[in-house]
C-alpha atoms as a PDB file:
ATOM      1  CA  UNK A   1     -18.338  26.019  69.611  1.00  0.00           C
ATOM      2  CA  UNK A   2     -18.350  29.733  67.910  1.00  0.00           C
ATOM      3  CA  UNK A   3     -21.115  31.950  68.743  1.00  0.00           C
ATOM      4  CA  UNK A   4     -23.692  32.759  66.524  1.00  0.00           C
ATOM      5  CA  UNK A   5     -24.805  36.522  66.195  1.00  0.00           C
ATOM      6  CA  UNK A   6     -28.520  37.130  65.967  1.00  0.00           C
ATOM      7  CA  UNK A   7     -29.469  39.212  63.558  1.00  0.00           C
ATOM      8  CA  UNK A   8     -31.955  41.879  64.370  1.00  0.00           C
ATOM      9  CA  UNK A   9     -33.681  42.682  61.557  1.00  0.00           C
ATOM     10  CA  UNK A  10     -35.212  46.026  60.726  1.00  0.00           C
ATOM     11  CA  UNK A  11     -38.060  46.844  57.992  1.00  0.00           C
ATOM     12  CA  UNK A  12     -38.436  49.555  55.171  1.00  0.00           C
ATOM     13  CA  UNK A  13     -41.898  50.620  55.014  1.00  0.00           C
ATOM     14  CA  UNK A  14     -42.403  51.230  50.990  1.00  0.00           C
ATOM     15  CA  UNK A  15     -45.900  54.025  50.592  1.00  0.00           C
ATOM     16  CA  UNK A  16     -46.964  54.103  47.037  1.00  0.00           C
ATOM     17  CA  UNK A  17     -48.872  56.835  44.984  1.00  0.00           C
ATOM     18  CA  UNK A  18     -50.590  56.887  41.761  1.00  0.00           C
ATOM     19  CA  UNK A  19     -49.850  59.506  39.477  1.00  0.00           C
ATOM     20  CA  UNK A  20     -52.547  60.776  37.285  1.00  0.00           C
ATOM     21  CA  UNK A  21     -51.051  59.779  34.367  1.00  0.00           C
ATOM     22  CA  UNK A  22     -50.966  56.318  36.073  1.00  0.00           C
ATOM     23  CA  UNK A  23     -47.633  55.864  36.574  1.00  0.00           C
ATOM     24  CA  UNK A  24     -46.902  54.657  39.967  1.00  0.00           C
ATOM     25  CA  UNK A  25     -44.755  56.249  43.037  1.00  0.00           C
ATOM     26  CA  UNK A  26     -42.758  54.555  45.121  1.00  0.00           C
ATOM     27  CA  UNK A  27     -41.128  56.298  48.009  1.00  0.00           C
ATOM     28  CA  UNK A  28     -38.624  54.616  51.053  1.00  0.00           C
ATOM     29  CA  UNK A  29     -39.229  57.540  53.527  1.00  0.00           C
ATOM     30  CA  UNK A  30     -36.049  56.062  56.098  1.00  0.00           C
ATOM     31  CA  UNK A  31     -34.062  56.404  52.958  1.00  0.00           C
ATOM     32  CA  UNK A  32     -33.996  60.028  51.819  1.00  0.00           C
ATOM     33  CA  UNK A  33     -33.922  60.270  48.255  1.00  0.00           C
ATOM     34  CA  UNK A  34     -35.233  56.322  47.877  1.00  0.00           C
ATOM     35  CA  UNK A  35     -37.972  57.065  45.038  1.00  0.00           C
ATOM     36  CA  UNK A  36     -38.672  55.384  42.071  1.00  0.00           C
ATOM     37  CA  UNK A  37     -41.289  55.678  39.315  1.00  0.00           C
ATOM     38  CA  UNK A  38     -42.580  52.749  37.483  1.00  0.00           C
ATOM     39  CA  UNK A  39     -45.472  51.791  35.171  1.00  0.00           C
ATOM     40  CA  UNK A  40     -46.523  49.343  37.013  1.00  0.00           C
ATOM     41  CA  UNK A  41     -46.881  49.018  41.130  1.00  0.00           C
ATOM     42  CA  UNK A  42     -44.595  45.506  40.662  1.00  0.00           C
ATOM     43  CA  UNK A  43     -42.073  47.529  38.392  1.00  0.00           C
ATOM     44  CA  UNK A  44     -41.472  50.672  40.836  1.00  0.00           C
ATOM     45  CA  UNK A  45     -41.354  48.155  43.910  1.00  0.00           C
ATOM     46  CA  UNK A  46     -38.469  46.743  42.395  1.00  0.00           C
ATOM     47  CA  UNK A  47     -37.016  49.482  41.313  1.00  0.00           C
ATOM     48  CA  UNK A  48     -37.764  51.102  44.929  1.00  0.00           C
ATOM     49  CA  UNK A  49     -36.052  47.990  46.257  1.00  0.00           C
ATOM     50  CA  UNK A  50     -32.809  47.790  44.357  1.00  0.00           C
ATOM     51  CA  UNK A  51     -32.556  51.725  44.851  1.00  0.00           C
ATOM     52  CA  UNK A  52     -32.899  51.185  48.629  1.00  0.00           C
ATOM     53  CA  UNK A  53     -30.415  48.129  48.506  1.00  0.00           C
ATOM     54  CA  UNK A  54     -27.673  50.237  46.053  1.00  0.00           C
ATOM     55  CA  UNK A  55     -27.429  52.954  48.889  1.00  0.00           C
ATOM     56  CA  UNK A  56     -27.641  50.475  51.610  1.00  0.00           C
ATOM     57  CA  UNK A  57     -24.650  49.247  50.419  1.00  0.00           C
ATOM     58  CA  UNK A  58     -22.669  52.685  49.215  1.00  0.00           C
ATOM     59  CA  UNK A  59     -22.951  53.212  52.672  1.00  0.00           C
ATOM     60  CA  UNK A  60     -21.329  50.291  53.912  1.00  0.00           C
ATOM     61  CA  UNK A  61     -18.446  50.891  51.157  1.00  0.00           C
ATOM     62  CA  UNK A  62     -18.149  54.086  52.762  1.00  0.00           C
ATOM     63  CA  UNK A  63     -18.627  53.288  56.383  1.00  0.00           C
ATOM     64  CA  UNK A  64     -21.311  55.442  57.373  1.00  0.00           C
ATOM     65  CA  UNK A  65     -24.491  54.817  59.724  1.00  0.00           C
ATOM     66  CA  UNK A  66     -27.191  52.798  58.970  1.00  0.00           C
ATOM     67  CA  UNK A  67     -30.851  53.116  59.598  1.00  0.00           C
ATOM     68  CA  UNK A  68     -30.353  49.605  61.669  1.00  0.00           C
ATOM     69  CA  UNK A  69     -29.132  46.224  61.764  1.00  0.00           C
ATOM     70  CA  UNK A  70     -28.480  44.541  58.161  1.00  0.00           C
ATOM     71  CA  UNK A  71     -31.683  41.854  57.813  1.00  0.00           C
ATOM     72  CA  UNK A  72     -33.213  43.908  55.469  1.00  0.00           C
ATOM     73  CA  UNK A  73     -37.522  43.334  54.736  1.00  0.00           C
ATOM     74  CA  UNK A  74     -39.299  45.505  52.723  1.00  0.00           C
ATOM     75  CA  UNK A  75     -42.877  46.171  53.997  1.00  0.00           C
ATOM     76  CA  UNK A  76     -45.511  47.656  51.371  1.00  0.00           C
ATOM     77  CA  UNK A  77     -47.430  50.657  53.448  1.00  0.00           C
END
């Protein structure tokens, strides 16, 4: 029977600000440089999100560290 590898997972804590124009701020502070801007607090978590997963996985091209293991959850702080 093969073994099966648990997966630790390991969660990205998302903190959101409001601009005064109203445009929304959201910043991955594990992830330097993970910040997005969005009209809406739905648009910038996506765009947070697929920022966050795009250098998630330049790093793996690349082979360089991780903040953790690969179960990735996004949290909203």
């Amino acid at each position: 029977m093969p073994k099966t590898l648990a997966a630790e997972g390991f969660s990205l804590a998302i903190e959101y600000y409001r601009e005064e124009d109203g445009r929304w701020l959201a910043d991955i502070a594990a992830l330097p440089g993970v910040t997005a801007y969005g009209r809406t607090k739905k648009q910038v978590t996506a765009a947070v999100q697929a920022l966050a997963l795009r250098l998630i996985a330049d790093r793996l091209d690349h082979g360089e560290a991780l903040p953790g293991p690969m179960n990735v959850s996004f949290i909203a702080a």
